[in-house]
Protein backbone atom coordinates (compact mmCIF):
# COMPACT_ATOMS: atom_id res chain seq x y z
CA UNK A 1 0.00 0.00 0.00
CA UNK A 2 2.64 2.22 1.16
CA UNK A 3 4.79 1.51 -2.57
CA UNK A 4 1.68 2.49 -4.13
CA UNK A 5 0.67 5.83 -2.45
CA UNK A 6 3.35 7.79 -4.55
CA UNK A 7 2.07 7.05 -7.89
CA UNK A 8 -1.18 7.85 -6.45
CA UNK A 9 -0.35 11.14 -5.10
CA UNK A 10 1.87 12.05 -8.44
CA UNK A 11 -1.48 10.97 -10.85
CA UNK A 12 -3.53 12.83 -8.96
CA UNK A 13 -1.63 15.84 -8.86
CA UNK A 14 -1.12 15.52 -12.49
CA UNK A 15 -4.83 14.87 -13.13
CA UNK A 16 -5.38 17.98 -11.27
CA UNK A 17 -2.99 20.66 -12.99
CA UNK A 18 -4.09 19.31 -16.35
CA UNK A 19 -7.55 19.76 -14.79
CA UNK A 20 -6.74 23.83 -13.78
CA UNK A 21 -4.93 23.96 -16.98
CA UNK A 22 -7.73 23.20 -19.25
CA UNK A 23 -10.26 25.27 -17.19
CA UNK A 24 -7.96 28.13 -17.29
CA UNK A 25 -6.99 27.66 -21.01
CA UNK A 26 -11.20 27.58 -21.30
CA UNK A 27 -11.63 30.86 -19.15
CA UNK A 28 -9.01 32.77 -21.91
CA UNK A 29 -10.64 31.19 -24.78
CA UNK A 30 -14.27 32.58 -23.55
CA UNK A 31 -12.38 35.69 -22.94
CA UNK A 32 -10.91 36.18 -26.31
CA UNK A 33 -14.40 35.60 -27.93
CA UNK A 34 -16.24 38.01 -25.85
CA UNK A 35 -13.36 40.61 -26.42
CA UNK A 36 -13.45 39.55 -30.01
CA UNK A 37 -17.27 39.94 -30.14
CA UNK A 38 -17.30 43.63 -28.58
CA UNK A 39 -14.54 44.74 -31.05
CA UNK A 40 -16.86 43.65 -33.86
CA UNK A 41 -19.94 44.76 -32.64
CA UNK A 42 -17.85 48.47 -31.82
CA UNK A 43 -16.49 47.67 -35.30
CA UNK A 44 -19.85 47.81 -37.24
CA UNK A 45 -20.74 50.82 -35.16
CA UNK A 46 -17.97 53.00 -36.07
CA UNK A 47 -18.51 51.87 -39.69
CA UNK A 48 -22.35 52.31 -39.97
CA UNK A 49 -21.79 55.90 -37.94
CA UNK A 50 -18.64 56.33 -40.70
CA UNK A 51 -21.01 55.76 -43.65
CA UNK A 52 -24.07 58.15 -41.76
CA UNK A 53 -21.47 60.64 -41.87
CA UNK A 54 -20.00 60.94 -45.28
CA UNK A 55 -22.68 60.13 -47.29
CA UNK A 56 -24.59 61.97 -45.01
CA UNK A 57 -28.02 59.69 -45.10
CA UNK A 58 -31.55 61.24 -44.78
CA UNK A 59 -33.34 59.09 -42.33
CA UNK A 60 -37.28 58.82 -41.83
CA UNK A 61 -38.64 61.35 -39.33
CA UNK A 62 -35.19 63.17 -39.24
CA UNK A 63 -36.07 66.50 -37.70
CA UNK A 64 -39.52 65.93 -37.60
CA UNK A 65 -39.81 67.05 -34.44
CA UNK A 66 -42.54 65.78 -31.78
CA UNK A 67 -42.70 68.73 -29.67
CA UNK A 68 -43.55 72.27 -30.46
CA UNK A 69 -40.52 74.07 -32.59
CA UNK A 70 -39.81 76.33 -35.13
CA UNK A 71 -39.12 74.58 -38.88
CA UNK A 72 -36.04 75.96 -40.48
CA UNK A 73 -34.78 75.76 -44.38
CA UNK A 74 -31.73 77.52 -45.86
CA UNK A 75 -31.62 78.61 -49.11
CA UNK A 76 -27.53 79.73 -49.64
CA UNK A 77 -25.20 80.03 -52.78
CA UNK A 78 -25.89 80.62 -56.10
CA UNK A 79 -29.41 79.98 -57.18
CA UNK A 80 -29.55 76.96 -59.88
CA UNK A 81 -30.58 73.42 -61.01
CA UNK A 82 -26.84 71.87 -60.19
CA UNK A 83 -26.18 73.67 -57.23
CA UNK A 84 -27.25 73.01 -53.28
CA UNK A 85 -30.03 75.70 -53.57
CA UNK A 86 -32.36 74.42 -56.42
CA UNK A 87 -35.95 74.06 -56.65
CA UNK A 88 -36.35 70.37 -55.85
CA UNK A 89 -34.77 70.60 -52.82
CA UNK A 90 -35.61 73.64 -51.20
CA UNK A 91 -39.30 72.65 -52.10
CA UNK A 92 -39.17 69.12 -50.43
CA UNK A 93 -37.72 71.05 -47.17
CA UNK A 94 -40.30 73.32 -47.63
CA UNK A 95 -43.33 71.20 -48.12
CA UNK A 96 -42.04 68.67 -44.94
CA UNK A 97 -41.74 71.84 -42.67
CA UNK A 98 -45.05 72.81 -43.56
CA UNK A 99 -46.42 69.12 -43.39
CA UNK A 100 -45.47 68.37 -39.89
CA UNK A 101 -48.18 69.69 -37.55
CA UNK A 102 -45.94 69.94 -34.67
CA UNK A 103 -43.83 73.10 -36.38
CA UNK A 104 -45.00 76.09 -35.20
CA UNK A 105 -44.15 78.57 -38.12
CA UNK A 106 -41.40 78.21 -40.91
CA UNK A 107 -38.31 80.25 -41.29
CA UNK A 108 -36.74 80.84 -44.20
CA UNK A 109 -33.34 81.75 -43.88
CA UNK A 110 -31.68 83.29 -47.04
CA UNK A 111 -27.82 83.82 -47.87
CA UNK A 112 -27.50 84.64 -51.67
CA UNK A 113 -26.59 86.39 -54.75
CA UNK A 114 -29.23 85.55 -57.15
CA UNK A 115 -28.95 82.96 -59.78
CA UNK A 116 -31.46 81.20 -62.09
CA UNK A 117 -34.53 82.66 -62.93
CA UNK A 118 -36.22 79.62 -63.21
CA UNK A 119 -35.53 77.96 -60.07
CA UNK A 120 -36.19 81.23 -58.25
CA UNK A 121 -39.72 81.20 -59.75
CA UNK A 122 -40.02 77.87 -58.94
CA UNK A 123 -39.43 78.31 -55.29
CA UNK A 124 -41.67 81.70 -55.19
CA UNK A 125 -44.68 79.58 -56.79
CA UNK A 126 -44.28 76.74 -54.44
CA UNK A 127 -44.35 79.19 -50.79
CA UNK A 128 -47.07 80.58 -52.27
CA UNK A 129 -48.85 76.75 -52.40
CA UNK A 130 -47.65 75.98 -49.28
CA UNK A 131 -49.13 79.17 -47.76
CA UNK A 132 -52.38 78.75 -48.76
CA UNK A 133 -52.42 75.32 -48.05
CA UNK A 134 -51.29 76.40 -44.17
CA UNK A 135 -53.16 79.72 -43.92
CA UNK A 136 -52.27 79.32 -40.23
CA UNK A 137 -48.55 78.86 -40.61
CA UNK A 138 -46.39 81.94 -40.77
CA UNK A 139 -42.89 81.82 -42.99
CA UNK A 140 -40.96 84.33 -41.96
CA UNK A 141 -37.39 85.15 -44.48
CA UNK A 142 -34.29 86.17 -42.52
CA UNK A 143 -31.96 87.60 -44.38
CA UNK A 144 -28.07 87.19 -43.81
CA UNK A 145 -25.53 88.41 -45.53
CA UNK A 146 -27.08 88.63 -49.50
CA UNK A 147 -30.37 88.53 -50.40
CA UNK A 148 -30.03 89.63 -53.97
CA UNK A 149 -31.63 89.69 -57.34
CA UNK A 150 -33.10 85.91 -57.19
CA UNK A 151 -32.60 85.32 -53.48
CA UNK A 152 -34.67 88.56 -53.48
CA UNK A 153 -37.55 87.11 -56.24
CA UNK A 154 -38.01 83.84 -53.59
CA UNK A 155 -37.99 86.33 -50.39
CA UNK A 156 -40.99 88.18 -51.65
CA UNK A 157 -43.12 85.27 -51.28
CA UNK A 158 -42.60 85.39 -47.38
CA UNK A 159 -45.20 86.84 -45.16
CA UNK A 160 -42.12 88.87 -43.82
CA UNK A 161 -38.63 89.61 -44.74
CA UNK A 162 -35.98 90.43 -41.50
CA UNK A 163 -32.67 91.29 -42.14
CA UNK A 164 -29.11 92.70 -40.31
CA UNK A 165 -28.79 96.52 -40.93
CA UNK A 166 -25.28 96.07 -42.72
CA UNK A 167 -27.59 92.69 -44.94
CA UNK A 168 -27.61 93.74 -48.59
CA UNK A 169 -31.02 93.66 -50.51
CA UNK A 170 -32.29 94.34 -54.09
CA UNK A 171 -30.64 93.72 -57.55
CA UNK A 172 -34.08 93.70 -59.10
CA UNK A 173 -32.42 93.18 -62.27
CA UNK A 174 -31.09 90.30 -64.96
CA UNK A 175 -28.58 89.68 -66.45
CA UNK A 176 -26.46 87.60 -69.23
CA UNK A 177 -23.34 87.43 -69.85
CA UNK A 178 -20.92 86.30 -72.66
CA UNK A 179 -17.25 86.61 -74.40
CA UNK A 180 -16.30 88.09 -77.60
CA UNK A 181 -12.77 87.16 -79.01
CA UNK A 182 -13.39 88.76 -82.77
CA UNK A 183 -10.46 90.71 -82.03
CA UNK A 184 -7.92 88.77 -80.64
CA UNK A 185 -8.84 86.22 -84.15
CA UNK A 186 -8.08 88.61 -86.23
CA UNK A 187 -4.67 89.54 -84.72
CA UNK A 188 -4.13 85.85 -84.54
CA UNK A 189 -5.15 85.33 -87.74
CA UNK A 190 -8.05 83.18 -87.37
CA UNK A 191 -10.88 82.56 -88.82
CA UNK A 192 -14.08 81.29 -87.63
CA UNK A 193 -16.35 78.16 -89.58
CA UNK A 194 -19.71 77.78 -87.92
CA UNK A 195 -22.50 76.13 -90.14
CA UNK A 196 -26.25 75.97 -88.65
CA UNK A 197 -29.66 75.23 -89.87
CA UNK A 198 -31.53 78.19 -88.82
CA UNK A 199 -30.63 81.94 -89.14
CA UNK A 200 -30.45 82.23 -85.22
CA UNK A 201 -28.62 78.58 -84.02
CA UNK A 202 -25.86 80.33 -83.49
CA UNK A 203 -26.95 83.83 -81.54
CA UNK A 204 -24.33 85.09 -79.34
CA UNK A 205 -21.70 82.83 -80.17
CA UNK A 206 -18.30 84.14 -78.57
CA UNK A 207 -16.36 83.41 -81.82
CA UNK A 208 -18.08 85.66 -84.33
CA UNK A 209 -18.89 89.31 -84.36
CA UNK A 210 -22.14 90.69 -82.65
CA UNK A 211 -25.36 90.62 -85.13
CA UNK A 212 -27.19 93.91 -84.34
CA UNK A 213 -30.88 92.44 -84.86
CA UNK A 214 -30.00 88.77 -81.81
CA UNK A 215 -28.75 91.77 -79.67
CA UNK A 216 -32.14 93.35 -79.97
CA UNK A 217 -33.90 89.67 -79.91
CA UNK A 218 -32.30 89.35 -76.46
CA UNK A 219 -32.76 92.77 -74.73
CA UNK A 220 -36.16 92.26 -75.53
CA UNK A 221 -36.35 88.45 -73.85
CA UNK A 222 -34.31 89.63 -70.46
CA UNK A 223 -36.70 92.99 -70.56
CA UNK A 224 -39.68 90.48 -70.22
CA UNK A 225 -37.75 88.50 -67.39
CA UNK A 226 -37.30 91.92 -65.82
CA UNK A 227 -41.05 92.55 -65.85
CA UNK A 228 -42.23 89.35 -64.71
CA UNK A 229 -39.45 89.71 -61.69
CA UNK A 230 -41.25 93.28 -60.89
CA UNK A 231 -44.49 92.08 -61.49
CA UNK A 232 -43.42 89.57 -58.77
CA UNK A 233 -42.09 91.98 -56.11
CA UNK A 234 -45.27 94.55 -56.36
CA UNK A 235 -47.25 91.51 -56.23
CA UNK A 236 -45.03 90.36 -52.88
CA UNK A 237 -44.47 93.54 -50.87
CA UNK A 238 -48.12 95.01 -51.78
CA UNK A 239 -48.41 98.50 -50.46
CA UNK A 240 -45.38 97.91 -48.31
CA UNK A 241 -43.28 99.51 -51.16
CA UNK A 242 -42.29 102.52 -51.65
CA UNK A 243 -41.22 102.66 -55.20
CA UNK A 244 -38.57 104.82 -55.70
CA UNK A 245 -37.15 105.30 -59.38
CA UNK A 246 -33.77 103.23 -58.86
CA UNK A 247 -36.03 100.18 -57.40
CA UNK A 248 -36.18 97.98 -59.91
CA UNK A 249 -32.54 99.50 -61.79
CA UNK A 250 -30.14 96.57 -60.16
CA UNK A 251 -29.46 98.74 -57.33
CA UNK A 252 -28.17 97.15 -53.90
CA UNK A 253 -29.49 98.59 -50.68
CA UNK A 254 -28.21 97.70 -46.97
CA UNK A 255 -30.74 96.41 -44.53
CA UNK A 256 -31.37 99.86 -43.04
CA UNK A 257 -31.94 101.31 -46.34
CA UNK A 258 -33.85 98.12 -47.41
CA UNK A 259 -36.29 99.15 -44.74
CA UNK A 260 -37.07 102.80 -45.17
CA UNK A 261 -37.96 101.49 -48.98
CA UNK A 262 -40.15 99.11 -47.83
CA UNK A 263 -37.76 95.98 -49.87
CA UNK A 264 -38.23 94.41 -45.89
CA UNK A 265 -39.81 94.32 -43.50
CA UNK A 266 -37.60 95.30 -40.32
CA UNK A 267 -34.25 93.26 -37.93
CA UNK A 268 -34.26 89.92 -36.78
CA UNK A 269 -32.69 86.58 -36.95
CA UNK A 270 -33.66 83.21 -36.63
CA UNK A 271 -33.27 82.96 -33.32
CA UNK A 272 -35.43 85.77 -32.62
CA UNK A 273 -38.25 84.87 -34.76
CA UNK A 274 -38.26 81.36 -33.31
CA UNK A 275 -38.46 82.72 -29.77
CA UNK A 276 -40.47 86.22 -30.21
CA UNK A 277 -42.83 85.59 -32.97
CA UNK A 278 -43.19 82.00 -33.03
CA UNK A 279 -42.93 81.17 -29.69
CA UNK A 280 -41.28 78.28 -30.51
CA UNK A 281 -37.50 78.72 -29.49
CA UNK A 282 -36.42 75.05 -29.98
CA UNK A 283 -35.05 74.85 -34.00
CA UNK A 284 -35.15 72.29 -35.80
CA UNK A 285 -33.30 71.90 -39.42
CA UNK A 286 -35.48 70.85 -42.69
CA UNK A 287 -33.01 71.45 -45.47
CA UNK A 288 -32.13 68.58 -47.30
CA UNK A 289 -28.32 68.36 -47.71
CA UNK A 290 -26.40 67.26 -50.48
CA UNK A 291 -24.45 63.73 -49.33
CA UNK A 292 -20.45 62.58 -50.74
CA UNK A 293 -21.58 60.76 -53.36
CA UNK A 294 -23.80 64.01 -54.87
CA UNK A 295 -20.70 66.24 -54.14
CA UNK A 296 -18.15 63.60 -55.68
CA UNK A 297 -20.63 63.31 -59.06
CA UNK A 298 -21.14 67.22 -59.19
CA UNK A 299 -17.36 68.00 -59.12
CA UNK A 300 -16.18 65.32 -61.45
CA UNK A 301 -19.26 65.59 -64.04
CA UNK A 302 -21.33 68.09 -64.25
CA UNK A 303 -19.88 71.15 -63.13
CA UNK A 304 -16.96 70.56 -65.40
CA UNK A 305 -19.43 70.59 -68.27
CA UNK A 306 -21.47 73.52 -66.58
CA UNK A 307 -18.07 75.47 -65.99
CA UNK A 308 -17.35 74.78 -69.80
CA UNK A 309 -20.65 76.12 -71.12
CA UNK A 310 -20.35 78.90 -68.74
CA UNK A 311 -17.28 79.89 -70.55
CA UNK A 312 -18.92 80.17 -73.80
CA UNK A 313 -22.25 81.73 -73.08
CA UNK A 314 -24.69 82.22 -70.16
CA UNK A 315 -27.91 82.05 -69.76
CA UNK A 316 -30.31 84.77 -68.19
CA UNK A 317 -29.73 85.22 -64.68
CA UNK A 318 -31.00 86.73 -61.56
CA UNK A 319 -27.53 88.87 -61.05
């Protein structure tokens, strides 16, 4: 018994460090896959939050508030089709601010030079809609630094127009623009071959000399324009205006001067709307944003083709 008490002992103490072994070789393993499960699942939210951000994702209900708050849209930059402030999507951020019955009035908050007359008519027609579909919901336009020529043409449509005193207002006016390099051909010696089917096809084209009768054609066309943009301001500002003979020349006015003309309607911000007027201080942000991918597709494609047309001839702006 005694011989055999040894072995005994030594196989059980084996049996029993193999034993602790295993369990503790178990304990790391379970470790290591909770560990490894955590980084994953932190893993998948740092993607999903890296994707949210850069291609910056409209959600469902984002900033549709449930409480009481003032609805917000921005309307900045140049005024066009291609750019952040077009028609399609100012309107949608429109239409959702007016839409949700929890927004207490709509601000409109404007930070630009003009641009397309199209898309600025565009805009005007659709407050207009919106209004009388809300009768009861006020949009308010707070001006920032430029509210010019078509930022001006959308503005009108607002039940009221705010602004800094040092804001700049007007630029009732359009314009467009184009290049003539007749004269530097003919020093280079070169001539230009342009063949069209129709007498006009080729009206305004920078590489040949000015025709005297398209110059007329188009005076008359951005005359019109300019008469339907101060059809559109009368029509806006009502008896508020106090027509002066420069009005509708292009002029510029500051916000102080803006007011004593009767262009707006007095000083505020969006803050102060949302909290005085409103009484709604809480602000919550409808306009739609452009995501990466948009940006990425705008810069590489069609702004180079814009830019290049642009170069060549221009279209009628709001300027």
């Amino acid at each position: 018994m005694d011989q055999h008490q040894p072995d005994n002992a030594n196989q059980n103490w084996e049996r029993q460090a193999l034993e602790h072994l295993l369990l503790e070789n178990l304990k790391e393993t379970r470790k290591a896959r909770r560990w490894k499960a955590v980084f994953r699942i932190l893993t998948l939210i740092v993607f999903v939050g890296a994707i949210l951000a850069v291609f910056d994702f409209h959600l469902p209900g984002r900033g549709m508030g449930a409480e009481k708050h003032t609805a917000l849209v921005t309307l900045e930059g140049e005024i066009s089709s291609s750019s952040m402030a077009n028609a399609l999507d100012i309107n949608s951020s429109l239409t959702a601010a007016f839409e949700n019955e929890n927004s207490a009035g709509v601000v409109l908050r404007i930070n630009s030079p003009g641009g397309s007359p199209v898309q600025a008519g565009m805009m005007n027609d659709e407050i207009h809609r919106l209004r009388k579909l809300y009768p009861s919901k006020p949009l308010y336009v707070v001006v920032e630094d430029i509210c010019a020529s078509g930022g001006y043409y959308v503005a009108v449509a607002g039940d009221q127009i705010l602004v800094d005193k040092a804001s700049l207002v007007g630029s009732i006016g359009v314009i467009m623009e184009g290049f003539g390099f007749t004269g530097l051909m003919d020093k280079l010696g070169v001539t230009r071959r342009m063949i069209t089917a129709g007498f006009n096809k080729g009206m305004m084209d920078p590489f040949s000399k000015e025709n005297p009768q398209q110059v007329e054609m188009i005076k008359t066309m951005i005359d019109e324009i300019h008469q339907q943009f101060i059809a559109v301001v009368k029509a806006g500002r009502g008896d508020r205006l106090k027509e002066t003979p420069e009005m509708f020349s292009g002029r510029v006015w500051n916000g102080e001067q803006a007011i004593k003309i009767g262009l707006v309607d007095g000083y505020g911000t969006v803050e102060s709307v949302a909290r005085d007027v409103f009484k709604a201080p809480d602000i919550l942000d409808y306009t739609i944003k452009e995501n990466f991918a948009e940006r990425v597709a705008k810069r590489f494609g069609a702004e180079v083709g814009a830019a290049a047309g642009k170069t060549l001839i221009k279209t009628p702006n709001l300027q």
